[in-house]
PDB file of N, CA and C in Angstrom:
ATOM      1  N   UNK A   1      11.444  -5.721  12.707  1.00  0.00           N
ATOM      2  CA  UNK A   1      10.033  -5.975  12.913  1.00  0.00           C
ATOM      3  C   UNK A   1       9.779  -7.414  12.451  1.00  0.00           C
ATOM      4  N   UNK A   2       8.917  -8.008  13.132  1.00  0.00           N
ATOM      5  CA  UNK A   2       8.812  -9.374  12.949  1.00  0.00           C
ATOM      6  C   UNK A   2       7.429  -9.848  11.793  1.00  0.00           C
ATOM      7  N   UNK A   3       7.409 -10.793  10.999  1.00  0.00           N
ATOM      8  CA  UNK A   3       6.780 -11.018   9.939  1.00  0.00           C
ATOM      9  C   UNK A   3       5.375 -11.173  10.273  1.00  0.00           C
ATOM     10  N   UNK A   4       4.800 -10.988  11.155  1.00  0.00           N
ATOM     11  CA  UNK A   4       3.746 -10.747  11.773  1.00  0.00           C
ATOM     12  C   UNK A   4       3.346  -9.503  11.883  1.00  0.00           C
ATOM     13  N   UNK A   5       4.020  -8.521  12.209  1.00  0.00           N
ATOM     14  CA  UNK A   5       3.842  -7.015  12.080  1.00  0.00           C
ATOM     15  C   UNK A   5       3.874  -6.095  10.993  1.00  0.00           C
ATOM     16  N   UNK A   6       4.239  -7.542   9.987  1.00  0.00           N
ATOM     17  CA  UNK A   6       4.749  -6.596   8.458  1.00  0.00           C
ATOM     18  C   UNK A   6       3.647  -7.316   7.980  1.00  0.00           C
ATOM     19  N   UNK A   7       2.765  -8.238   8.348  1.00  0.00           N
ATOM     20  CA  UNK A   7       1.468  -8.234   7.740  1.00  0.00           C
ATOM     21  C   UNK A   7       0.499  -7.844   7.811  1.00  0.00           C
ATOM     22  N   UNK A   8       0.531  -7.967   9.239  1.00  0.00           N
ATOM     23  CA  UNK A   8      -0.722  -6.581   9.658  1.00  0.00           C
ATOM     24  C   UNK A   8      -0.501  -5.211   9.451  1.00  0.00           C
ATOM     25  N   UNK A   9       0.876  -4.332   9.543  1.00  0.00           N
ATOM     26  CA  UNK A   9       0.817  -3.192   8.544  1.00  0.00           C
ATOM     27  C   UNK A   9       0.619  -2.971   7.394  1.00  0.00           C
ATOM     28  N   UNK A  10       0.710  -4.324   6.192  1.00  0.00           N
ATOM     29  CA  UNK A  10       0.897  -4.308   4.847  1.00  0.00           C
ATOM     30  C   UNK A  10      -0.829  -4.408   5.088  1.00  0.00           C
ATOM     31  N   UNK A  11      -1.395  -5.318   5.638  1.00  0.00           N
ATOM     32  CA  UNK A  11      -3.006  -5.452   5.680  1.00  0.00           C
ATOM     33  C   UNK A  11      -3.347  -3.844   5.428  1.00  0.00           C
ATOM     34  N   UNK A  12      -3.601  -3.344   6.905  1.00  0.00           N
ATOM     35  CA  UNK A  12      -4.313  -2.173   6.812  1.00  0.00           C
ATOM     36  C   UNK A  12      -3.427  -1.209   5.815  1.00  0.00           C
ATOM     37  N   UNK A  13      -2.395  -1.387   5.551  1.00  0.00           N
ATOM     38  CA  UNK A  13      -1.980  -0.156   4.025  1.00  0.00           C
ATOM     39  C   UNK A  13      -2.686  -0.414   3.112  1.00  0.00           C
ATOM     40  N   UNK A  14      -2.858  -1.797   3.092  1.00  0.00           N
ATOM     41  CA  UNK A  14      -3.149  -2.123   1.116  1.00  0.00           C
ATOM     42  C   UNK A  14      -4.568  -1.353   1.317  1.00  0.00           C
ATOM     43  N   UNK A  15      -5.390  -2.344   2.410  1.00  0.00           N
ATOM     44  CA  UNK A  15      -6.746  -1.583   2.643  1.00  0.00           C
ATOM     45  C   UNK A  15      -7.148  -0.049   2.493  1.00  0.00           C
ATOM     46  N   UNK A  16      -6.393   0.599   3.457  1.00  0.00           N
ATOM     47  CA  UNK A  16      -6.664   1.764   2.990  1.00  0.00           C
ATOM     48  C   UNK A  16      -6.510   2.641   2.176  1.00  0.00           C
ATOM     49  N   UNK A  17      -5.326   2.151   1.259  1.00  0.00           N
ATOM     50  CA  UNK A  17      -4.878   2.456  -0.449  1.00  0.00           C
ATOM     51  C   UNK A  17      -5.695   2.271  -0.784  1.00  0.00           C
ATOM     52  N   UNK A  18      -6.856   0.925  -0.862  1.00  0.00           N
ATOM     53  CA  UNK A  18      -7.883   0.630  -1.727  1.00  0.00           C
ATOM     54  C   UNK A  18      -8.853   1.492  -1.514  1.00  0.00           C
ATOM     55  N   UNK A  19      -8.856   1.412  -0.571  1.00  0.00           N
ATOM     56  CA  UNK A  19     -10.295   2.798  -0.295  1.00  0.00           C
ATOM     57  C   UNK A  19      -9.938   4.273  -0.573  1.00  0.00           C
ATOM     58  N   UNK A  20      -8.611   4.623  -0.869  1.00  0.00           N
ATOM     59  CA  UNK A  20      -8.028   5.954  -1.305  1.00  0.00           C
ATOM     60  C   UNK A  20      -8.135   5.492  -2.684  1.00  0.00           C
ATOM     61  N   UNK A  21      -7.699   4.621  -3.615  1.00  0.00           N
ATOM     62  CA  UNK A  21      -7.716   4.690  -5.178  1.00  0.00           C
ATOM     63  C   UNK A  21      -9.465   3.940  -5.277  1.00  0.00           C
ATOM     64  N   UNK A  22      -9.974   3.869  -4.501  1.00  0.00           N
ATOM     65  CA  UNK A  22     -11.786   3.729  -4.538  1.00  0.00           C
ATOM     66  C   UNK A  22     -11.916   2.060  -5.062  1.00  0.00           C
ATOM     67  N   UNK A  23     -11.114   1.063  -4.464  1.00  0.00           N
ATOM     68  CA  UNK A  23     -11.453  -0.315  -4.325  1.00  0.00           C
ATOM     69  C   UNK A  23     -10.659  -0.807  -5.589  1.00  0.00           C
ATOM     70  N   UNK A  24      -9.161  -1.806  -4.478  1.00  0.00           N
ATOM     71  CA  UNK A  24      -8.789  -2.576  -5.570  1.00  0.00           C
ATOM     72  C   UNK A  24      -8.627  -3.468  -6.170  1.00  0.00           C
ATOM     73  N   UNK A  25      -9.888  -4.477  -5.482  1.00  0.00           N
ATOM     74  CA  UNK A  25     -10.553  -5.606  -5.832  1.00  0.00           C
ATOM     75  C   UNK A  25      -9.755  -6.454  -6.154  1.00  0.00           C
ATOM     76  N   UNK A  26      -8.533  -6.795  -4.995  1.00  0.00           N
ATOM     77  CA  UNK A  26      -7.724  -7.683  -5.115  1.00  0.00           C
ATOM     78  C   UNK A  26      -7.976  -8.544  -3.769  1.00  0.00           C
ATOM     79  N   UNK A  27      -8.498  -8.636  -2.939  1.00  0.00           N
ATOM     80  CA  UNK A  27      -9.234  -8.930  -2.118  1.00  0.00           C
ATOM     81  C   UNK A  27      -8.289  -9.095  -0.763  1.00  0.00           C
ATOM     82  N   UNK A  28      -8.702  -9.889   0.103  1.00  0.00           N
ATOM     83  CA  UNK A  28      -7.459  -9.519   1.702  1.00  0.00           C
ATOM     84  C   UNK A  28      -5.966  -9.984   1.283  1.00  0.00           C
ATOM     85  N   UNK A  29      -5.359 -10.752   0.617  1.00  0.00           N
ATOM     86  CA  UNK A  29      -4.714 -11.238   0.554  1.00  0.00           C
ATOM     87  C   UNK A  29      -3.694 -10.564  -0.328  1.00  0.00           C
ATOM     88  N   UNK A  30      -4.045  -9.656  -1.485  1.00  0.00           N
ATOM     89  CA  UNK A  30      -4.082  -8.994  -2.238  1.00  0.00           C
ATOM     90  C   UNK A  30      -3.323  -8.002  -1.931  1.00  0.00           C
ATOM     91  N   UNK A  31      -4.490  -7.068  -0.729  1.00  0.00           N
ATOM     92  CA  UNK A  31      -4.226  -5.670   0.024  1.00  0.00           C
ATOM     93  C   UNK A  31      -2.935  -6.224   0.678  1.00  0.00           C
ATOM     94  N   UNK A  32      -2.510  -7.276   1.476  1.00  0.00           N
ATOM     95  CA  UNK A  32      -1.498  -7.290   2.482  1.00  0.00           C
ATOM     96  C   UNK A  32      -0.489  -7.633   1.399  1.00  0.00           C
ATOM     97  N   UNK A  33      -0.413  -8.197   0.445  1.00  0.00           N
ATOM     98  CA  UNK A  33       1.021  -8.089  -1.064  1.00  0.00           C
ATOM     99  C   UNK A  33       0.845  -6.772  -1.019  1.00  0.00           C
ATOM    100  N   UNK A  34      -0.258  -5.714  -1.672  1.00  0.00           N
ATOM    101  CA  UNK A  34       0.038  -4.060  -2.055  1.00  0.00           C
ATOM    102  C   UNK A  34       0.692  -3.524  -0.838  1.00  0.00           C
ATOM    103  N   UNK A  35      -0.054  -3.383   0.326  1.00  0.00           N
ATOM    104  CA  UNK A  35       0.692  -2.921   1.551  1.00  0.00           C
ATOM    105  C   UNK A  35       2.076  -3.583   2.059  1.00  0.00           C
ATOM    106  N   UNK A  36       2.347  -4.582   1.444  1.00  0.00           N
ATOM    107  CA  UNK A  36       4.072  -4.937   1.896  1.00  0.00           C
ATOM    108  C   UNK A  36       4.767  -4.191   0.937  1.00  0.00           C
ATOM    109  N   UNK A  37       4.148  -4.334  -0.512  1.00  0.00           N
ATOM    110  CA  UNK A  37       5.630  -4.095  -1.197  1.00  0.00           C
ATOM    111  C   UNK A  37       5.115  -2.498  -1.488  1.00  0.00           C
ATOM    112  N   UNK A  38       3.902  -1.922  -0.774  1.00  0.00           N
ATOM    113  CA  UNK A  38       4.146  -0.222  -0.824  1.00  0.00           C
ATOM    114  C   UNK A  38       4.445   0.087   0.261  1.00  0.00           C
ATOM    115  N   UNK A  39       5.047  -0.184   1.311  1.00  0.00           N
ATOM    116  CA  UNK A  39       6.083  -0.100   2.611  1.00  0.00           C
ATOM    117  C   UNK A  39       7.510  -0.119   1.836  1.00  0.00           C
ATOM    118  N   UNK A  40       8.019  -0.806   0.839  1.00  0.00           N
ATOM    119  CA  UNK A  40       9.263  -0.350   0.116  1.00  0.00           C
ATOM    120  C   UNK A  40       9.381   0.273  -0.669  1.00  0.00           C
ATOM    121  N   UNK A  41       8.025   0.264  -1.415  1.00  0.00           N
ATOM    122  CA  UNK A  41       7.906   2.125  -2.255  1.00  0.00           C
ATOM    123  C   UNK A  41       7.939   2.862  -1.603  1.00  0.00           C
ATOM    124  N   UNK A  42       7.089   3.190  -0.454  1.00  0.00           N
ATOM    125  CA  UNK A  42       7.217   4.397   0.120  1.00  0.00           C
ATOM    126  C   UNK A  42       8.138   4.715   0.992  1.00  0.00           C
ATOM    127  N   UNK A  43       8.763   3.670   1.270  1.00  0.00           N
ATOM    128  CA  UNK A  43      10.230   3.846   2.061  1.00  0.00           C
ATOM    129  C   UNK A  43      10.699   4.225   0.707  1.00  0.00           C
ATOM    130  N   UNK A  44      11.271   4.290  -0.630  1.00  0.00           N
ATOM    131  CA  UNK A  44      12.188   4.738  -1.329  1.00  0.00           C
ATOM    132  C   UNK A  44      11.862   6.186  -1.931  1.00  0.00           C
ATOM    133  N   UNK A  45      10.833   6.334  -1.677  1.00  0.00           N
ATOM    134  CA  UNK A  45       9.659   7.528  -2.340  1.00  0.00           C
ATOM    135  C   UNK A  45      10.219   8.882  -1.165  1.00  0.00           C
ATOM    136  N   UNK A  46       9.776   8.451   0.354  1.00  0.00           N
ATOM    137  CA  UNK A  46      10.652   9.451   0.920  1.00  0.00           C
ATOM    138  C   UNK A  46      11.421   9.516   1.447  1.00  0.00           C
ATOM    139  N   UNK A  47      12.293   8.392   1.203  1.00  0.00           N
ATOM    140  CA  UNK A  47      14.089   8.480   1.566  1.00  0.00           C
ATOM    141  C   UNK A  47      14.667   9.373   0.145  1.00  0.00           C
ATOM    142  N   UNK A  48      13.614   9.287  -0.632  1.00  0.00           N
ATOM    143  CA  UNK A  48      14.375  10.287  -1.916  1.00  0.00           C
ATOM    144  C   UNK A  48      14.648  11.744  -1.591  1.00  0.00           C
ATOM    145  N   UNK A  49      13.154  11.867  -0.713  1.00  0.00           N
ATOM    146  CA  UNK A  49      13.126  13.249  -0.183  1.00  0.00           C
ATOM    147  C   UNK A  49      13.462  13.743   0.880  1.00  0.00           C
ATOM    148  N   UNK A  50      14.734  12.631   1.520  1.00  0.00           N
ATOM    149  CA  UNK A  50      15.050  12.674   3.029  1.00  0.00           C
ATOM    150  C   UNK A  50      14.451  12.503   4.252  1.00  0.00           C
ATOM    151  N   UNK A  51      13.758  12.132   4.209  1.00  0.00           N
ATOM    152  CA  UNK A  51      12.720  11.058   5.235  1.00  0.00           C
ATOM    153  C   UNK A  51      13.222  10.005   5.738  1.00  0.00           C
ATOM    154  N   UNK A  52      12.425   9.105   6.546  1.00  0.00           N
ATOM    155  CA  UNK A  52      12.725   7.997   6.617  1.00  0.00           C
ATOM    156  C   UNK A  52      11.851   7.011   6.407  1.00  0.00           C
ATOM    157  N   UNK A  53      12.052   6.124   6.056  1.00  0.00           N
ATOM    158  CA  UNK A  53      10.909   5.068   5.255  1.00  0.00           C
ATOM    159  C   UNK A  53       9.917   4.728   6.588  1.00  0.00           C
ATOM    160  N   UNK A  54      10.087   3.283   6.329  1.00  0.00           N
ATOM    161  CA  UNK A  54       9.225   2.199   7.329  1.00  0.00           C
ATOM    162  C   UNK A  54      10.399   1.715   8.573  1.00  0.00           C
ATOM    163  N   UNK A  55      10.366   2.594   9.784  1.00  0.00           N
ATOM    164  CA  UNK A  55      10.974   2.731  11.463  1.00  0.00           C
ATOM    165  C   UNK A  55      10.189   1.902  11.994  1.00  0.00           C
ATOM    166  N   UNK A  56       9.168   1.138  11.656  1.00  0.00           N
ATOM    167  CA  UNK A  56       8.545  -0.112  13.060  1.00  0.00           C
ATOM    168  C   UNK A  56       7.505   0.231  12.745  1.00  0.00           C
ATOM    169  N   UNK A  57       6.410  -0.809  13.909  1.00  0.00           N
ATOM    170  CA  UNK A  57       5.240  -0.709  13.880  1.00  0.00           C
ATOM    171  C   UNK A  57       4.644   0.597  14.485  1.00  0.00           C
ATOM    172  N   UNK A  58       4.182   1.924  13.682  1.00  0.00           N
ATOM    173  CA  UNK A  58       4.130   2.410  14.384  1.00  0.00           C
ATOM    174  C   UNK A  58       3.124   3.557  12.966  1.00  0.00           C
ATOM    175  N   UNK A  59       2.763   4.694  13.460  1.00  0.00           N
ATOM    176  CA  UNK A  59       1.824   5.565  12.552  1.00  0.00           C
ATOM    177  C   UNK A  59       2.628   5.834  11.640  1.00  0.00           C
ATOM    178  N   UNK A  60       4.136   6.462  11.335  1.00  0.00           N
ATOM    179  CA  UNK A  60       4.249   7.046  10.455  1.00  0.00           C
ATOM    180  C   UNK A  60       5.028   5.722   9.342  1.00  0.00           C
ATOM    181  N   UNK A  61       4.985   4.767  10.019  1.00  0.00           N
ATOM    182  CA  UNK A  61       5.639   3.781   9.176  1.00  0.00           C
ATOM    183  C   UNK A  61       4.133   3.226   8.192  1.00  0.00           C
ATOM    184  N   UNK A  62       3.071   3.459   8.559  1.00  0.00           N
ATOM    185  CA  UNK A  62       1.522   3.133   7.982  1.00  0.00           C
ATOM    186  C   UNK A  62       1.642   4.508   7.153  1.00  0.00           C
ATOM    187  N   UNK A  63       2.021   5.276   7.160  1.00  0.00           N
ATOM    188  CA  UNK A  63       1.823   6.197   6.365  1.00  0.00           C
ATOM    189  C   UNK A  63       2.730   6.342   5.263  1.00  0.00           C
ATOM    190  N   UNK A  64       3.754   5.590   5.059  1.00  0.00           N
ATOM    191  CA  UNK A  64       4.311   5.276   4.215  1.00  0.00           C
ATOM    192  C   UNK A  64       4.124   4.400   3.407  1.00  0.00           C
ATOM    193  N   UNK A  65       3.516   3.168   4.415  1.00  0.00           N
ATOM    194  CA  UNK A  65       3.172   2.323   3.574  1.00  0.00           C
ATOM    195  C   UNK A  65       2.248   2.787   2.409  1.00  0.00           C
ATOM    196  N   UNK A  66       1.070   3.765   3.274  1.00  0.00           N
ATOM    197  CA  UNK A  66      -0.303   3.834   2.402  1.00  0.00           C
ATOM    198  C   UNK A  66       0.169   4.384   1.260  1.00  0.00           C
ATOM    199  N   UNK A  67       0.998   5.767   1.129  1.00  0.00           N
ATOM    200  CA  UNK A  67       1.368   6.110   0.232  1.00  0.00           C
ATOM    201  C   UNK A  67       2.346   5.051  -0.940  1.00  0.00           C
ATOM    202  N   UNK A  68       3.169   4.313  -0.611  1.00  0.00           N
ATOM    203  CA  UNK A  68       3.500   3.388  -1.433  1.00  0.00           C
ATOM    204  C   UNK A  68       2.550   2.687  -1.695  1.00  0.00           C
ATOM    205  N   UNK A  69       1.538   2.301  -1.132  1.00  0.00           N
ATOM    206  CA  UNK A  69       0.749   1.042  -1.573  1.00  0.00           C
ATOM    207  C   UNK A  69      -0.191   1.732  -2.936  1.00  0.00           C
ATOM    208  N   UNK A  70      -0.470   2.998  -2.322  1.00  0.00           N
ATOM    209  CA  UNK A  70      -1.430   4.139  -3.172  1.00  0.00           C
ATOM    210  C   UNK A  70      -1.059   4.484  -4.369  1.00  0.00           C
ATOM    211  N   UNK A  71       0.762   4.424  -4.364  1.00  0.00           N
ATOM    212  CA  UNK A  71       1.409   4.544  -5.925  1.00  0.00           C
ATOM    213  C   UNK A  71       1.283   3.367  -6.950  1.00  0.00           C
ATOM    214  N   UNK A  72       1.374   2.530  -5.959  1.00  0.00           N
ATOM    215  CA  UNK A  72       1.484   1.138  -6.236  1.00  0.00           C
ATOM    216  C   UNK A  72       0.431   0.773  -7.156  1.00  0.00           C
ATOM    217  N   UNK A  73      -0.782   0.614  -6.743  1.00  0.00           N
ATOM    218  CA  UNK A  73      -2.278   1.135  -7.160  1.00  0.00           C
ATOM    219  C   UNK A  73      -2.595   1.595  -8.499  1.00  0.00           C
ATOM    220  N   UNK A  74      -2.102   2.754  -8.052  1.00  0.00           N
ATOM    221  CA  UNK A  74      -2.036   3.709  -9.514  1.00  0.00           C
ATOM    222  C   UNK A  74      -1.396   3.316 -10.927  1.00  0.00           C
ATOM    223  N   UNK A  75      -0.162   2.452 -10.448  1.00  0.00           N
ATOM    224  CA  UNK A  75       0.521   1.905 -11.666  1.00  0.00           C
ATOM    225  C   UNK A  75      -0.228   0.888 -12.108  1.00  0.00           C
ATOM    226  N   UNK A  76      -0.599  -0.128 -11.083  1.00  0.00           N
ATOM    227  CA  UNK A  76      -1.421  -1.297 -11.753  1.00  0.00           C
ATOM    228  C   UNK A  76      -2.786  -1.016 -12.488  1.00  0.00           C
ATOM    229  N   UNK A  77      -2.828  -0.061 -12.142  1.00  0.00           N
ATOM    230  CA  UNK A  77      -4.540   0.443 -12.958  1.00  0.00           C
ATOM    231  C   UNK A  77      -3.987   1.823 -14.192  1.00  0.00           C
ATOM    232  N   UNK A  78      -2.979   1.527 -14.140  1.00  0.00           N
ATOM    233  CA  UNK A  78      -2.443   2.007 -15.497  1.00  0.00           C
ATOM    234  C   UNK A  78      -1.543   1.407 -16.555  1.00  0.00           C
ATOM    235  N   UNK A  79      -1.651  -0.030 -16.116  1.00  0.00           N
ATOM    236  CA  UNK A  79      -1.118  -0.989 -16.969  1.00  0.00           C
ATOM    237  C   UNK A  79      -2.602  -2.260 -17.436  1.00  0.00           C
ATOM    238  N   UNK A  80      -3.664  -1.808 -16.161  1.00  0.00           N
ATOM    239  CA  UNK A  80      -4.507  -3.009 -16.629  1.00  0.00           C
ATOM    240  C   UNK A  80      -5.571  -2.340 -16.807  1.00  0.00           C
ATOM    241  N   UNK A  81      -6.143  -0.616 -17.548  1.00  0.00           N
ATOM    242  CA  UNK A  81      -6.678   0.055 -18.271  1.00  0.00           C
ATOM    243  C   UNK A  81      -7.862   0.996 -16.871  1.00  0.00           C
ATOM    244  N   UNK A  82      -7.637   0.501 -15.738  1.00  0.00           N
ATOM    245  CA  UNK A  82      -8.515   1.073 -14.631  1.00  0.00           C
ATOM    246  C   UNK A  82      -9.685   0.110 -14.120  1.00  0.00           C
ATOM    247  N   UNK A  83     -10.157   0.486 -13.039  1.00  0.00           N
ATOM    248  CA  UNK A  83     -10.830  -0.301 -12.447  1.00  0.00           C
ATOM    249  C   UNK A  83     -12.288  -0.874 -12.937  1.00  0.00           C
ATOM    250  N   UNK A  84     -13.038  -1.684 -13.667  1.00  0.00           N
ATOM    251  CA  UNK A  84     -14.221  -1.701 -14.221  1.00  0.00           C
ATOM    252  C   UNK A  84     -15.268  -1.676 -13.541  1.00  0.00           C
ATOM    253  N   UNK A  85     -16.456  -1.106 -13.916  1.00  0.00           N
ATOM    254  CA  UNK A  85     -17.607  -0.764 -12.399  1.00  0.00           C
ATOM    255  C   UNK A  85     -18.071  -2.273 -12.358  1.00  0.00           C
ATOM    256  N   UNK A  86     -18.700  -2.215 -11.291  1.00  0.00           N
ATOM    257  CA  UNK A  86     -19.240  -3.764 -11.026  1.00  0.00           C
ATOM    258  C   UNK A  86     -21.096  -3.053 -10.809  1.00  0.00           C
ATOM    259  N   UNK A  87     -22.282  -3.831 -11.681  1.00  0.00           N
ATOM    260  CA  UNK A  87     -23.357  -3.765 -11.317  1.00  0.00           C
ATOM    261  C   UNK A  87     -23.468  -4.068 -10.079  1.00  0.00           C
ATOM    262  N   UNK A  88     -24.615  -4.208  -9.669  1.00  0.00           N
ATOM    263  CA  UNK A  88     -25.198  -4.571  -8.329  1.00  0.00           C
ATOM    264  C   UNK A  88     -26.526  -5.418  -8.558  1.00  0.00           C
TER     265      UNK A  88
END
């Protein structure tokens, strides 16, 4: 897959990780780092469980990502104490 396709999948993963762990205010640039490198979590997450990771641009390779990006998430907001509310 060409580095163009691994940004726009890492885009919409990180994104929709963020909106699954409820905003992770790392902003676009941010989401497409979480969604690349949770495309290799979640490729290792269910190749553990005999799966297959990230196969191309395609749905179930986004669904790996999300879930890696979503673990991904979880760790960083458990090393930097959770997300703080923002007034309005």
């Amino acid at each position: 897959m060409n580095i163009i396709l691994w940004i726009i999948l890492g885009g919409i993963a990180g994104w929709l990780a963020g909106l699954i762990v409820r905003g992770s205010g790392l902003g676009i640039i941010g989401d497409i780092i979480v969604g690349i490198i949770g495309g290799f979590i979640g490729g290792i997450i269910v190749g553990l469980v005999g799966g297959s990771g990230v196969t191309g641009f395609n749905i179930w390779s986004l669904i790996v990502a999300v879930i890696g990006a979503v673990v991904l998430l979880l760790i960083v907001r458990l090393f930097t104490g959770g997300a703080r509310r923002r007034t309005v």
